[in-house]
N, C-alpha and C. Protein backbone atom coordinates (compact mmCIF):
# COMPACT_ATOMS: atom_id res chain seq x y z
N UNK A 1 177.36 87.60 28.22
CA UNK A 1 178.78 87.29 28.25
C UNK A 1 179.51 88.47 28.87
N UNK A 2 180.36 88.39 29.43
CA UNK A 2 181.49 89.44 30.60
C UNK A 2 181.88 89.93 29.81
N UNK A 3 182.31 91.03 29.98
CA UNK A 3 183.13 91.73 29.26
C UNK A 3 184.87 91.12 29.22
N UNK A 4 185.64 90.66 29.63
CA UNK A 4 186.78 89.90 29.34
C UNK A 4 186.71 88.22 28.84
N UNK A 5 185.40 87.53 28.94
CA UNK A 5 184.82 86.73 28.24
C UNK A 5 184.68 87.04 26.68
N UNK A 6 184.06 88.06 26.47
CA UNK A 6 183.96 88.88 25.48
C UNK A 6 185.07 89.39 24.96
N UNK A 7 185.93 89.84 25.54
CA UNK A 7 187.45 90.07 24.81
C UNK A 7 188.35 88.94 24.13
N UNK A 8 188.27 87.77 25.25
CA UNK A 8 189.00 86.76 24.92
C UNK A 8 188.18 86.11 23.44
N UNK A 9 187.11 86.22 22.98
CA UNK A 9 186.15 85.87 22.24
C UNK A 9 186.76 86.44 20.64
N UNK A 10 186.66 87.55 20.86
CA UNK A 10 187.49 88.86 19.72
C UNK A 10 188.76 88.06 19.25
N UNK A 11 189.42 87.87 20.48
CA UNK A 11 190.84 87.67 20.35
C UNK A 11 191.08 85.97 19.55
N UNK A 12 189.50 85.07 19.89
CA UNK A 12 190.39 83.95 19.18
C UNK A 12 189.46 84.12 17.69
N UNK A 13 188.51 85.22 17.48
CA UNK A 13 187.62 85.38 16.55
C UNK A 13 189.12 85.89 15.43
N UNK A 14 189.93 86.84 16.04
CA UNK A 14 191.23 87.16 14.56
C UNK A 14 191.70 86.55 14.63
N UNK A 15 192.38 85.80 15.52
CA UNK A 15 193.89 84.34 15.17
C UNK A 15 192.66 83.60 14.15
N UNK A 16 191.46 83.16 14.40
CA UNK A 16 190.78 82.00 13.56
C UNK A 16 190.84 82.91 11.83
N UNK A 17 190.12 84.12 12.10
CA UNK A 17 190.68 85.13 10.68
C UNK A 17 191.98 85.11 9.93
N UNK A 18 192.97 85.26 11.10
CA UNK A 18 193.99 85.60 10.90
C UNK A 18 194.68 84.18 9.83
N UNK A 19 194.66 82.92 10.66
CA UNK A 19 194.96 81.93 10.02
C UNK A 19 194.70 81.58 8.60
N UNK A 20 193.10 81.71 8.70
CA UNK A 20 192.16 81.31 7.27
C UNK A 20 193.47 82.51 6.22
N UNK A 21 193.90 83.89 6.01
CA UNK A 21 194.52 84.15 5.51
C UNK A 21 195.75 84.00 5.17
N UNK A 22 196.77 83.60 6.07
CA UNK A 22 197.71 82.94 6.21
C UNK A 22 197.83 81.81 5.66
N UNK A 23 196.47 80.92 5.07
CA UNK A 23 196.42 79.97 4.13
C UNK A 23 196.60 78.97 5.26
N UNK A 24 196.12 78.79 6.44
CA UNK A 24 196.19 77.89 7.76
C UNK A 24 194.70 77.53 8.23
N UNK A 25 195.02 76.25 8.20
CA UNK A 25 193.53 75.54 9.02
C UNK A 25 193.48 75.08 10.48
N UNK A 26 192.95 76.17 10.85
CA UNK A 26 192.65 76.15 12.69
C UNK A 26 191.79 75.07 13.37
N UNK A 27 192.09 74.67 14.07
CA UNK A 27 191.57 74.20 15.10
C UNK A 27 191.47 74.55 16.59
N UNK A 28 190.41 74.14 17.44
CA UNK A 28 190.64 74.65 18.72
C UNK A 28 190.17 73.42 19.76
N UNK A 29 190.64 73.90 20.90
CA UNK A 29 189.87 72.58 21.80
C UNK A 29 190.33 73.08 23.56
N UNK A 30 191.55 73.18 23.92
CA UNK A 30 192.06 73.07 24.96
C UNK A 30 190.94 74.60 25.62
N UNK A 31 190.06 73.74 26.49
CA UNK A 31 189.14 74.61 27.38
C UNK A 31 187.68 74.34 26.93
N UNK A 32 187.47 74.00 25.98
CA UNK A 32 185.84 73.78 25.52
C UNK A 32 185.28 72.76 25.92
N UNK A 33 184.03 72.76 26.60
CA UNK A 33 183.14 72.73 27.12
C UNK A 33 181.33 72.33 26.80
N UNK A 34 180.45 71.99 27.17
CA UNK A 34 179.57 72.35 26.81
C UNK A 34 179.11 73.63 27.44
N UNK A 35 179.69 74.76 27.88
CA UNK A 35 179.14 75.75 27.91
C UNK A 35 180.04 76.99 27.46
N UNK A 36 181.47 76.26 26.46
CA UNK A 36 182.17 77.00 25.75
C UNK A 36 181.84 76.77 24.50
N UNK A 37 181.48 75.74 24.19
CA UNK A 37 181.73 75.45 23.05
C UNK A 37 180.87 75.58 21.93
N UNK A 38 179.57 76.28 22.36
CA UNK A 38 178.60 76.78 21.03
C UNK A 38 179.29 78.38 20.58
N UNK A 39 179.71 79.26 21.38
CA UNK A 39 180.88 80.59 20.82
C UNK A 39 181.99 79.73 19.96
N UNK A 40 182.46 78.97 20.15
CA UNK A 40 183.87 79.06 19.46
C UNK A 40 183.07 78.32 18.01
N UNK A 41 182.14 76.77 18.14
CA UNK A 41 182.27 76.47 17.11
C UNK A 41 181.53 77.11 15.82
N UNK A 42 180.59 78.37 16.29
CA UNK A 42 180.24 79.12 15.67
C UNK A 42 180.94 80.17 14.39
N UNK A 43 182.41 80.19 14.81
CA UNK A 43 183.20 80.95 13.91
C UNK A 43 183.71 79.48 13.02
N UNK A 44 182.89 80.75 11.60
CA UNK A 44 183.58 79.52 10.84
C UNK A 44 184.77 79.76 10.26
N UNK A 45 185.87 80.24 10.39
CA UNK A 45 187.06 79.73 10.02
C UNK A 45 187.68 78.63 11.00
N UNK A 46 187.10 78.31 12.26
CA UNK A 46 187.54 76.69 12.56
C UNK A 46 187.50 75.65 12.00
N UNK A 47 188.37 75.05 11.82
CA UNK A 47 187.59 73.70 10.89
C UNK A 47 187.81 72.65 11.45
N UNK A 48 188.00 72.58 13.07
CA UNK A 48 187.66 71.34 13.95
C UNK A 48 188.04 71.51 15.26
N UNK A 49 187.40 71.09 16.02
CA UNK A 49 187.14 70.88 17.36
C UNK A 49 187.66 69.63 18.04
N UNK A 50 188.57 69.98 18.77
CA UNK A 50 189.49 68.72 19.66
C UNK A 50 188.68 68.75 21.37
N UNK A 51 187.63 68.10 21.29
CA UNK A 51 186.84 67.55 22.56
C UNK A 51 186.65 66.33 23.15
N UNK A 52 187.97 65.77 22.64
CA UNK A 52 188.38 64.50 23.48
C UNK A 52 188.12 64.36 25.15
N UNK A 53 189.03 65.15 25.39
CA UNK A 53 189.65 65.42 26.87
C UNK A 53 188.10 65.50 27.42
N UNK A 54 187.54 66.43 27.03
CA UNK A 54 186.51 66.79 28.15
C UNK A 54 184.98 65.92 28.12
N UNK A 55 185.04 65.25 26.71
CA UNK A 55 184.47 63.78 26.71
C UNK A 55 184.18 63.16 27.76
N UNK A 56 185.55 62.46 27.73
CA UNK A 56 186.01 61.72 28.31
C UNK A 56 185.76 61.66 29.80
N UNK A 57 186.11 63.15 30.22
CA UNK A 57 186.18 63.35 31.24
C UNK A 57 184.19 63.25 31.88
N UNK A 58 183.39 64.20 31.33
CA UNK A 58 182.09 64.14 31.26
C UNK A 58 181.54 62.33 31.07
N UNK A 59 181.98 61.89 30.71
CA UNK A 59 180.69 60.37 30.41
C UNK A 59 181.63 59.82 31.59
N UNK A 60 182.21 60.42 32.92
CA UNK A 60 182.15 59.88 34.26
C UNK A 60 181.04 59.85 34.88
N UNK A 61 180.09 61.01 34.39
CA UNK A 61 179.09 61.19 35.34
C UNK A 61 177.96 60.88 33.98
N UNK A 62 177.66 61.10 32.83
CA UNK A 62 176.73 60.98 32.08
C UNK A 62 176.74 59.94 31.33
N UNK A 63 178.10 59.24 31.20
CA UNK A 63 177.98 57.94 29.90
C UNK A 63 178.96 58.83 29.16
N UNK A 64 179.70 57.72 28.13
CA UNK A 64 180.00 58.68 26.68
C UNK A 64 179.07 58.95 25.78
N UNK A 65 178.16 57.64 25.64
CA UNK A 65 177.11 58.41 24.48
C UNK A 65 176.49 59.55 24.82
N UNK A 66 175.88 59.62 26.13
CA UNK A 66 175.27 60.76 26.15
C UNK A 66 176.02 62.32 26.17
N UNK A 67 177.31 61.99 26.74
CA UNK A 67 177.60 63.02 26.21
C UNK A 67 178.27 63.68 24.89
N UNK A 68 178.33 62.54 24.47
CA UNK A 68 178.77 62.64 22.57
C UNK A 68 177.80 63.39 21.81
N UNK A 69 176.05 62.70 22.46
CA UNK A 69 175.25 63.60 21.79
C UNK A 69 174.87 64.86 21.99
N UNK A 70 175.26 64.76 23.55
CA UNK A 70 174.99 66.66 23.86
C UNK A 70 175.81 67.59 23.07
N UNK A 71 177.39 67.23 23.17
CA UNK A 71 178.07 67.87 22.46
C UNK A 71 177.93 68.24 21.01
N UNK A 72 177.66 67.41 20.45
CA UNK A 72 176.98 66.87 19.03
C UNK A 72 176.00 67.96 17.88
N UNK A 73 175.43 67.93 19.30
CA UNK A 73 173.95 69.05 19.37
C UNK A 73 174.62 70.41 19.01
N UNK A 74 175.36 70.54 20.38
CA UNK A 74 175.93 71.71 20.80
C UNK A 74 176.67 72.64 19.34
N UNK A 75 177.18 71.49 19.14
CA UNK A 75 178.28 72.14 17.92
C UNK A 75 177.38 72.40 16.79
N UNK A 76 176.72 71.50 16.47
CA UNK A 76 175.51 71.60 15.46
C UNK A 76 174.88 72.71 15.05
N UNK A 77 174.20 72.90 16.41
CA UNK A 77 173.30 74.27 16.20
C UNK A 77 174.36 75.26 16.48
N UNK A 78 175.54 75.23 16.41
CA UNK A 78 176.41 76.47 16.68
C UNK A 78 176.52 76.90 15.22
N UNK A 79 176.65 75.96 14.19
CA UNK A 79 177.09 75.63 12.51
C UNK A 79 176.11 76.01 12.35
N UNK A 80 174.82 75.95 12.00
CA UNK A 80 173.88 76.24 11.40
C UNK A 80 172.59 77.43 11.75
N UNK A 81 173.11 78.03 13.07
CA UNK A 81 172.61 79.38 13.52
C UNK A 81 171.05 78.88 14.23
């Protein structure tokens, strides 16, 4: 990972901290990816993932199921290490 990849990483790693204290339940989505989206859903003070958009956009070329299950995966093994 880049080093400003890596920064931006930090940076949504305390707002997701930051919230959970603030007594706030985070969510994230706008930019994730299947090749964003095993970093973010890995922090667990998220407590959901908005991957509509890029769904959608992906099962142009793969189907929706298939890419429901890639994603699926993705997030999965992000949760459980």
């Amino acid at each position: 990972m880049g080093g400003a990849l890596k920064k931006e990483l930090e940076r949504i790693i305390a707002a997701a901290q930051q919230s959970r204290e603030l007594g706030l339940e985070c969510h994230a989505g706008h930019g994730l990816s299947f090749d964003t989206v095993t970093a973010i859903a890995a922090i667990p003070e998220i407590r959901e993932l908005n991957i509509g958009h890029f769904l959608v956009g992906e099962a142009i070329f793969t189907g929706l199921g298939p890419a429901i299950i890639k994603m699926r995966k993705l997030m999965d093994a992000a949760r459980t290490g």
